[in-house]
N, C-alpha and C. Protein backbone atom coordinates (compact mmCIF):
# COMPACT_ATOMS: atom_id res chain seq x y z
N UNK A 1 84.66 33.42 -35.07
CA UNK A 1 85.78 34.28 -34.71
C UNK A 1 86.01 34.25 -33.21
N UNK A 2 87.24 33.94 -32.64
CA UNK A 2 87.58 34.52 -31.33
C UNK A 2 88.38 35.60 -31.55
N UNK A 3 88.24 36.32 -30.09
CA UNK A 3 89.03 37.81 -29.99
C UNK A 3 89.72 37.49 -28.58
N UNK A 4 91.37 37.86 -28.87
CA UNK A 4 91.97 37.57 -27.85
C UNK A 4 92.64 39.09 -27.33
N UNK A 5 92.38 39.54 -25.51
CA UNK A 5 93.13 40.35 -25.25
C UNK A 5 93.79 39.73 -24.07
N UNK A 6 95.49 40.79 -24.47
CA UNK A 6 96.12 40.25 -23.46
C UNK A 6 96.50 41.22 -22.62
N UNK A 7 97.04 40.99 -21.13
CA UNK A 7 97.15 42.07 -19.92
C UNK A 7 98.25 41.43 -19.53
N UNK A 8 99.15 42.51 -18.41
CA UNK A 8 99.48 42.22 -17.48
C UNK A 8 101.22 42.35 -18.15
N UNK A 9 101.40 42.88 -18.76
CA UNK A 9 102.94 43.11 -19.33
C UNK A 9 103.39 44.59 -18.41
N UNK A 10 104.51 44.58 -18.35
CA UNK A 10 105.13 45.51 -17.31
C UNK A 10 106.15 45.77 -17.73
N UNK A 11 107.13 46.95 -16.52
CA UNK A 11 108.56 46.77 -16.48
C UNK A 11 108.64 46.31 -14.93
N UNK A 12 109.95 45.24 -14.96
CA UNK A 12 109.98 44.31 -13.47
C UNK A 12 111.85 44.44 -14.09
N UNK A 13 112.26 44.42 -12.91
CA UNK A 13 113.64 43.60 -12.39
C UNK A 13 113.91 42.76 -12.87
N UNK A 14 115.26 42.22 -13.04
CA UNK A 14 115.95 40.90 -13.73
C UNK A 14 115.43 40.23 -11.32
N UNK A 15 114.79 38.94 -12.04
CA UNK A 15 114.41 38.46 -11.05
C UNK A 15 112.90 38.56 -10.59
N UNK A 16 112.36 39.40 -11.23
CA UNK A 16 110.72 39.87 -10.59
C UNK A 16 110.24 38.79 -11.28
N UNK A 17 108.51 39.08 -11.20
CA UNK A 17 107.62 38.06 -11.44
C UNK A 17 106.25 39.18 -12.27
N UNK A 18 105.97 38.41 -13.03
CA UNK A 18 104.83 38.79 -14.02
C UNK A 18 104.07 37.78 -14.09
N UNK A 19 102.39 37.99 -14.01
CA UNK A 19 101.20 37.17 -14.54
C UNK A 19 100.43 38.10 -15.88
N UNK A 20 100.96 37.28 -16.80
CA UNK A 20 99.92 37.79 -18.35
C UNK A 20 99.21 36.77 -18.29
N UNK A 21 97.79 38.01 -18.24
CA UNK A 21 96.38 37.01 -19.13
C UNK A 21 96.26 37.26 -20.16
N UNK A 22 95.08 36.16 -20.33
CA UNK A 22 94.45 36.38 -21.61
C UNK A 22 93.25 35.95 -21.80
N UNK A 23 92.41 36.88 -22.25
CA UNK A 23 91.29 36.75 -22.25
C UNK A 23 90.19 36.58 -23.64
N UNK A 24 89.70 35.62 -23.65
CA UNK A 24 89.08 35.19 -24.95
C UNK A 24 87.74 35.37 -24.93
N UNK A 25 87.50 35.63 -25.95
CA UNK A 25 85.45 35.50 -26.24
C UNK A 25 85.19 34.85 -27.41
N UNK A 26 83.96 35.45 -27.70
CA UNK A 26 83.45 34.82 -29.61
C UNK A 26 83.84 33.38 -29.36
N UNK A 27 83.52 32.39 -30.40
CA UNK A 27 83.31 31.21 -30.49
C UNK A 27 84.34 30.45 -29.79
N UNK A 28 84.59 30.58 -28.47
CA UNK A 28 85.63 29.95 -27.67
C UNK A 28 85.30 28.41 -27.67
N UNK A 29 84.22 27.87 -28.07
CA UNK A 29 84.04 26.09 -27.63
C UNK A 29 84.79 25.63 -28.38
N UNK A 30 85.33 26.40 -29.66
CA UNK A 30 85.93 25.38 -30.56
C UNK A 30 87.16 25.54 -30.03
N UNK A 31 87.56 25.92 -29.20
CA UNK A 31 89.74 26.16 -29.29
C UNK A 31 89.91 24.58 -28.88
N UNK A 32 91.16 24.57 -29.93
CA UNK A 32 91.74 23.49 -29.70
C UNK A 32 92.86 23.71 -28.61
N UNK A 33 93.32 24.87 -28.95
CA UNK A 33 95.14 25.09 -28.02
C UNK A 33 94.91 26.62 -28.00
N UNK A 34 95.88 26.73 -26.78
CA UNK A 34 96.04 28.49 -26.64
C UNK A 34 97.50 28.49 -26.37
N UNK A 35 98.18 29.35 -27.22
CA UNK A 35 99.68 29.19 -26.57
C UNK A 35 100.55 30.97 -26.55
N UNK A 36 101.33 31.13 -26.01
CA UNK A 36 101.92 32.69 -26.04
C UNK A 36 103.37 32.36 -26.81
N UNK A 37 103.36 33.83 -27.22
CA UNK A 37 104.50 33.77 -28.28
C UNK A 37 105.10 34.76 -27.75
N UNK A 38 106.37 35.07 -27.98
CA UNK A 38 106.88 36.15 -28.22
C UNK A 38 107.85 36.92 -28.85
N UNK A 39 107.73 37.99 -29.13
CA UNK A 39 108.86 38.82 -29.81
C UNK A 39 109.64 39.83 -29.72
N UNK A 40 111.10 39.96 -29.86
CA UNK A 40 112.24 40.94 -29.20
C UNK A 40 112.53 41.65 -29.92
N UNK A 41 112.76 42.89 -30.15
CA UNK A 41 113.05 43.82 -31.55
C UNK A 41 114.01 42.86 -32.10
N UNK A 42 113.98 43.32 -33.44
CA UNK A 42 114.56 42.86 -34.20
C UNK A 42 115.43 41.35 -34.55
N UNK A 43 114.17 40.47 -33.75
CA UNK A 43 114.05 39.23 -33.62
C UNK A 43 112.93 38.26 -34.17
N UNK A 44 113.23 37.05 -34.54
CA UNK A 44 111.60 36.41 -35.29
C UNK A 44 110.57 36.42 -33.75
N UNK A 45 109.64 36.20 -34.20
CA UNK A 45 109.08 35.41 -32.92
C UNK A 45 109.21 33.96 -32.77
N UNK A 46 109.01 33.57 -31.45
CA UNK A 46 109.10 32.11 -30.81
C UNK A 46 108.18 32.05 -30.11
N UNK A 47 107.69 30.51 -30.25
CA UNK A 47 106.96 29.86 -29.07
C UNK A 47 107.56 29.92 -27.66
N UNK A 48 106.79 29.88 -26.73
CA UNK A 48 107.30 30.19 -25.11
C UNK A 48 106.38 29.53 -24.45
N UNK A 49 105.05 29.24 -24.73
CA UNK A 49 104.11 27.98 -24.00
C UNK A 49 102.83 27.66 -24.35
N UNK A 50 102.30 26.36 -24.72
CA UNK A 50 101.20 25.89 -25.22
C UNK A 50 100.53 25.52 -23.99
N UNK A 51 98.73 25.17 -23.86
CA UNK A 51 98.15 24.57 -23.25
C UNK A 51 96.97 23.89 -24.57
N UNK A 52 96.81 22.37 -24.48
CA UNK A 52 95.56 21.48 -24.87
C UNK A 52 94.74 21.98 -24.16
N UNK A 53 93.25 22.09 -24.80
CA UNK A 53 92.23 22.91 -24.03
C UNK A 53 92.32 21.97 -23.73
N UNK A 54 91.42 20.84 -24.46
CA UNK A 54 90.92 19.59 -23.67
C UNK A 54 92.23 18.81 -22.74
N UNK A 55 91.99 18.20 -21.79
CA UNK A 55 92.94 17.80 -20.69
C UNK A 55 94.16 19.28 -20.03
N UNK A 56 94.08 19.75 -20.65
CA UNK A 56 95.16 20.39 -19.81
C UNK A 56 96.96 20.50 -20.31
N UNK A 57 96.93 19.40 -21.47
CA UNK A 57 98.48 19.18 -21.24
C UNK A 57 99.02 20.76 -21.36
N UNK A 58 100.51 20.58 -20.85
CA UNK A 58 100.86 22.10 -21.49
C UNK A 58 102.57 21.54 -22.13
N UNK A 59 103.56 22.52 -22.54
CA UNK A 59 104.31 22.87 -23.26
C UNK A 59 104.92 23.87 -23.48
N UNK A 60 106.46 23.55 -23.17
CA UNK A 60 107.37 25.38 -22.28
C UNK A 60 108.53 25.06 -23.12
N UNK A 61 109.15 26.28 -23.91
CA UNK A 61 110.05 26.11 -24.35
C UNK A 61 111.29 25.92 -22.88
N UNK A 62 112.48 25.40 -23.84
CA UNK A 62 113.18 24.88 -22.89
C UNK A 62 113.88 26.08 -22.05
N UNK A 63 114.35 27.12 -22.46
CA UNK A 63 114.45 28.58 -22.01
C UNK A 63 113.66 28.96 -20.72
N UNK A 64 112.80 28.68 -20.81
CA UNK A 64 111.76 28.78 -19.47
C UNK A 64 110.80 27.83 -18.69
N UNK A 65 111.45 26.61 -18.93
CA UNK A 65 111.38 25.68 -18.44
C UNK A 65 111.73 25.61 -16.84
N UNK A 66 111.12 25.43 -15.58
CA UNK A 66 111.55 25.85 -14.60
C UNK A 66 111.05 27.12 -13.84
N UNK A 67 110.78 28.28 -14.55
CA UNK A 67 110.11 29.81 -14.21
C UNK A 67 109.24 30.02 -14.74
N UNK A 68 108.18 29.56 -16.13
CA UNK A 68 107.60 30.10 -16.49
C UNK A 68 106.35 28.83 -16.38
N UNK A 69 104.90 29.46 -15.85
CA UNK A 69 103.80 28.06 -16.12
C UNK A 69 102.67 28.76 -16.99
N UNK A 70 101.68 27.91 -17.77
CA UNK A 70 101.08 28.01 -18.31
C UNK A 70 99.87 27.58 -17.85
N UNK A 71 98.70 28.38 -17.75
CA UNK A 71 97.64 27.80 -17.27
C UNK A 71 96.30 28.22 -17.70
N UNK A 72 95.10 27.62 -17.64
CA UNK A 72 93.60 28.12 -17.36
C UNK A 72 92.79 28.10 -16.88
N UNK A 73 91.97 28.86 -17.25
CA UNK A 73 90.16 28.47 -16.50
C UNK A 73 89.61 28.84 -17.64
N UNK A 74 88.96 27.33 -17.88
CA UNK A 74 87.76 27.14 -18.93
C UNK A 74 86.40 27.83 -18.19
N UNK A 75 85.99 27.43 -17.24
CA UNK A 75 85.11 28.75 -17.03
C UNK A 75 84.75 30.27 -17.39
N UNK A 76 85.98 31.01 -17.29
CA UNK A 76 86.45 32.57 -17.50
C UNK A 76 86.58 32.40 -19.13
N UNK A 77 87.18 31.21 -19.72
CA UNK A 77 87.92 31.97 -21.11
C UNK A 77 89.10 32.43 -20.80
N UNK A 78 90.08 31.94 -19.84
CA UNK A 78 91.40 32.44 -20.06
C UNK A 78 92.42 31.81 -19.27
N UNK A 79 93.86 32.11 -20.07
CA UNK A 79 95.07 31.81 -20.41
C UNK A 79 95.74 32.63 -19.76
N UNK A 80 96.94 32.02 -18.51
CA UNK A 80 97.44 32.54 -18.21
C UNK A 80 99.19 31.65 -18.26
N UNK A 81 100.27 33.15 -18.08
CA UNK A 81 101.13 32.53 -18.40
C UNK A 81 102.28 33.53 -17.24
N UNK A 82 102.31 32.64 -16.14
CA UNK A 82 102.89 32.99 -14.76
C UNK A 82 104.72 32.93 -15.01
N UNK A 83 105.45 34.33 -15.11
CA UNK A 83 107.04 34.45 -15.27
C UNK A 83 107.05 34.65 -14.24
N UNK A 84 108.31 33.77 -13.41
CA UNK A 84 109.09 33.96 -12.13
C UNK A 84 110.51 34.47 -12.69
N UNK A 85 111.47 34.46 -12.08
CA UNK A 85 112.87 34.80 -12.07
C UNK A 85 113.01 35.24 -13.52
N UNK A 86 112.25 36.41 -13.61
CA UNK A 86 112.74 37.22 -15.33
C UNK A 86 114.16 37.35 -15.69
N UNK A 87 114.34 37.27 -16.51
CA UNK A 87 115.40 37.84 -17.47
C UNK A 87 115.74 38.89 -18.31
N UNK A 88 116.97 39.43 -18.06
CA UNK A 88 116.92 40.58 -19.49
C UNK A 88 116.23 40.06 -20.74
N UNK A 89 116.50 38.42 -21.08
CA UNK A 89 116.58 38.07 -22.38
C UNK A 89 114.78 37.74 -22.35
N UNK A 90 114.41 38.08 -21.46
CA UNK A 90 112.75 37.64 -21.52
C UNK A 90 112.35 38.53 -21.93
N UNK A 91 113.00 40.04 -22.14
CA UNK A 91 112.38 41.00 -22.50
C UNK A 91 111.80 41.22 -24.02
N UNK A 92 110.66 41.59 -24.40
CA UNK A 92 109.65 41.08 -25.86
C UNK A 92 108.28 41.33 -25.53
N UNK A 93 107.49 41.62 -26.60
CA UNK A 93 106.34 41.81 -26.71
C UNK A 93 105.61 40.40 -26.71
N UNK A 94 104.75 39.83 -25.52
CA UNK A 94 104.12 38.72 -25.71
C UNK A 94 102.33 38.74 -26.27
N UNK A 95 102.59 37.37 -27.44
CA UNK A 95 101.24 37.56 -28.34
C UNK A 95 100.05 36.04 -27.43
N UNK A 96 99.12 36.53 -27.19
CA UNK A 96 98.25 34.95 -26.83
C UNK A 96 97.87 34.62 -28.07
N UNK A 97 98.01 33.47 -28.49
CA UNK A 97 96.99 32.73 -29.77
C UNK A 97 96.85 31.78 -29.65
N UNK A 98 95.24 31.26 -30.11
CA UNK A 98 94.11 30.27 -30.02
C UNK A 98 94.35 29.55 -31.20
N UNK A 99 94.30 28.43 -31.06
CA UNK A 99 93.78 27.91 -32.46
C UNK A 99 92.26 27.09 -32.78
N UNK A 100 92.10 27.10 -33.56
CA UNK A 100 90.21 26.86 -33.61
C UNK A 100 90.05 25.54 -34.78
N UNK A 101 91.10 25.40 -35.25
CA UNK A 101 91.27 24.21 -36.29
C UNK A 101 91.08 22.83 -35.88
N UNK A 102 90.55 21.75 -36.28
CA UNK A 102 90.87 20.38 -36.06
C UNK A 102 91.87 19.74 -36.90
N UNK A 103 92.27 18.81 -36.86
CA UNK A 103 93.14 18.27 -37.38
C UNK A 103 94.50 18.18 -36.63
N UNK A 104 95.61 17.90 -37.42
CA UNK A 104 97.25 17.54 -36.60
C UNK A 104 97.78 19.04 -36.91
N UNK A 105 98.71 19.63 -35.98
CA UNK A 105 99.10 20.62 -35.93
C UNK A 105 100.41 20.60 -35.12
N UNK A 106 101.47 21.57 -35.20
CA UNK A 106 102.36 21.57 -34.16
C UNK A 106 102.15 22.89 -33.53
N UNK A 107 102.54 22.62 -32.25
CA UNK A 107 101.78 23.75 -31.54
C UNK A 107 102.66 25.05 -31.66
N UNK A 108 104.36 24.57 -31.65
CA UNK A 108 105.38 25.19 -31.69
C UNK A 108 105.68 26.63 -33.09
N UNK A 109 104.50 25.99 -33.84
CA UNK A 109 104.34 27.03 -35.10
C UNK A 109 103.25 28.32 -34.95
N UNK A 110 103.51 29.13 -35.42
CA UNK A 110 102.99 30.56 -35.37
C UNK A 110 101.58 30.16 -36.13
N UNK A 111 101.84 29.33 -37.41
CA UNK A 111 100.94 28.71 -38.79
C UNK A 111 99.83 28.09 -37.79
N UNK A 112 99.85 27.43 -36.56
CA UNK A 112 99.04 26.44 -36.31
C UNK A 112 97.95 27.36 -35.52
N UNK A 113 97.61 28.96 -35.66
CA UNK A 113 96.66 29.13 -34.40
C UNK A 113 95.98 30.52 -35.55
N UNK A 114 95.02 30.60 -35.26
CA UNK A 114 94.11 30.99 -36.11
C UNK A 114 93.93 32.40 -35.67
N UNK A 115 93.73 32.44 -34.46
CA UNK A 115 93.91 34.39 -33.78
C UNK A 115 94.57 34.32 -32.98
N UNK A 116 94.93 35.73 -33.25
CA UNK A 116 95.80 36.57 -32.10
C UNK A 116 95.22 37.70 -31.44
N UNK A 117 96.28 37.78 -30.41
CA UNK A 117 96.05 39.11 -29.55
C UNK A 117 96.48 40.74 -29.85
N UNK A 118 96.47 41.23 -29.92
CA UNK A 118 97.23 42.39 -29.69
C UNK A 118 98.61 42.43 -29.49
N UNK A 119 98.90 41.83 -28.06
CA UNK A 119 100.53 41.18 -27.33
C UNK A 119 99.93 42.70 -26.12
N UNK A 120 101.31 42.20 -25.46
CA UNK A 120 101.41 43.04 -24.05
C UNK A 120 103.08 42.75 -23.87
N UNK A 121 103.81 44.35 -23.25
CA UNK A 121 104.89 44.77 -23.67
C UNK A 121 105.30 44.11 -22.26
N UNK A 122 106.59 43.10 -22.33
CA UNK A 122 107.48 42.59 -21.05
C UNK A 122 108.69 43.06 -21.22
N UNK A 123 109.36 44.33 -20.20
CA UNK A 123 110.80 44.46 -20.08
C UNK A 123 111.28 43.89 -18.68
N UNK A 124 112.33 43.67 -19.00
CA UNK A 124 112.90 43.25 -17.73
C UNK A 124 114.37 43.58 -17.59
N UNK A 125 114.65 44.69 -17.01
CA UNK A 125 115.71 45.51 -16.47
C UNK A 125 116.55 44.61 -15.54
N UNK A 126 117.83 44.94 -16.20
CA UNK A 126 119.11 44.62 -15.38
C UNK A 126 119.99 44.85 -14.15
C-alpha cells in the first residue's frame, strides 16, 4: 500500500502562483508514475500532469502547458506540481495518484494509478 497526502492548495488571484505537494510513504519503491488530477464541481475529472519515476519524463495537459511543471525528489517521496499564471478555470480540487502496477498503461487515465490522495482545494479568483 502507498498513502498519498497532498498540501499546498489555496485561494490566489487569477495570475498568482501555487506549489502542491505530495507526499508519499508505504511501499513507495514500487511506483511506477505519480500524476495530479483534477476536479471542478460539477465536472469529470482530468489529467493535468504525469511524472515516470524512473528517468524523470513528465507530461502536461495541453491547458497548462507553459505555467504548470511537474516535479520530484525520490529521496523525500514527493511530487510536486508548481502553477504559475492561475486561472479562474484552474479552479478544482487537485488529487496526487501513484501507480504501483507494471505493465502498459496510459498515464492520462484515472484507471491507470492504484492510490490516491485526499486532493487539496485550488481557487483562483478573478
Amino acid at each position: 500500500q502507498v498513502q498519498l497526502v497532498e498540501s499546498g492548495g489555496g485561494l490566489v488571484q487569477a495570475g498568482g502562483s501555487l506549489r502542491l505537494s505530495c507526499a508519499a510513504s508505504g511501499r513507495t519503491f514500487s511506483t511506477v508514475a505519480m500524476s495530479w488530477f483534477r476536479q471542478a464541481p460539477g465536472k469529470e475529472g482530468e489529467f493535468v500532469a504525469a511524472i515516470i519515476w524512473t528517468g524523470g519524463r513528465t507530461y502536461l495537459r495541453d491547458s497548462v502547458k507553459g505555467r504548470f511543471t511537474i516535479s520530484r525528489d525520490n529521496a523525500k517521496n514527493m511530487v510536486y506540481l508548481q502553477m504559475l499564471g492561475l486561472k479562474p478555470e484552474d479552479t478544482a480540487v487537485y488529487y496526487c495518484a501513484a501507480r504501483g502496477s507494471s505493465g502498459s498503461y496510459s498515464y492520462i487515465s484515472k484507471a491507470a494509478y492504484d492510490y490516491w490522495g485526499q486532493g487539496t482545494q485550488v481557487t483562483v479568483s478573478s
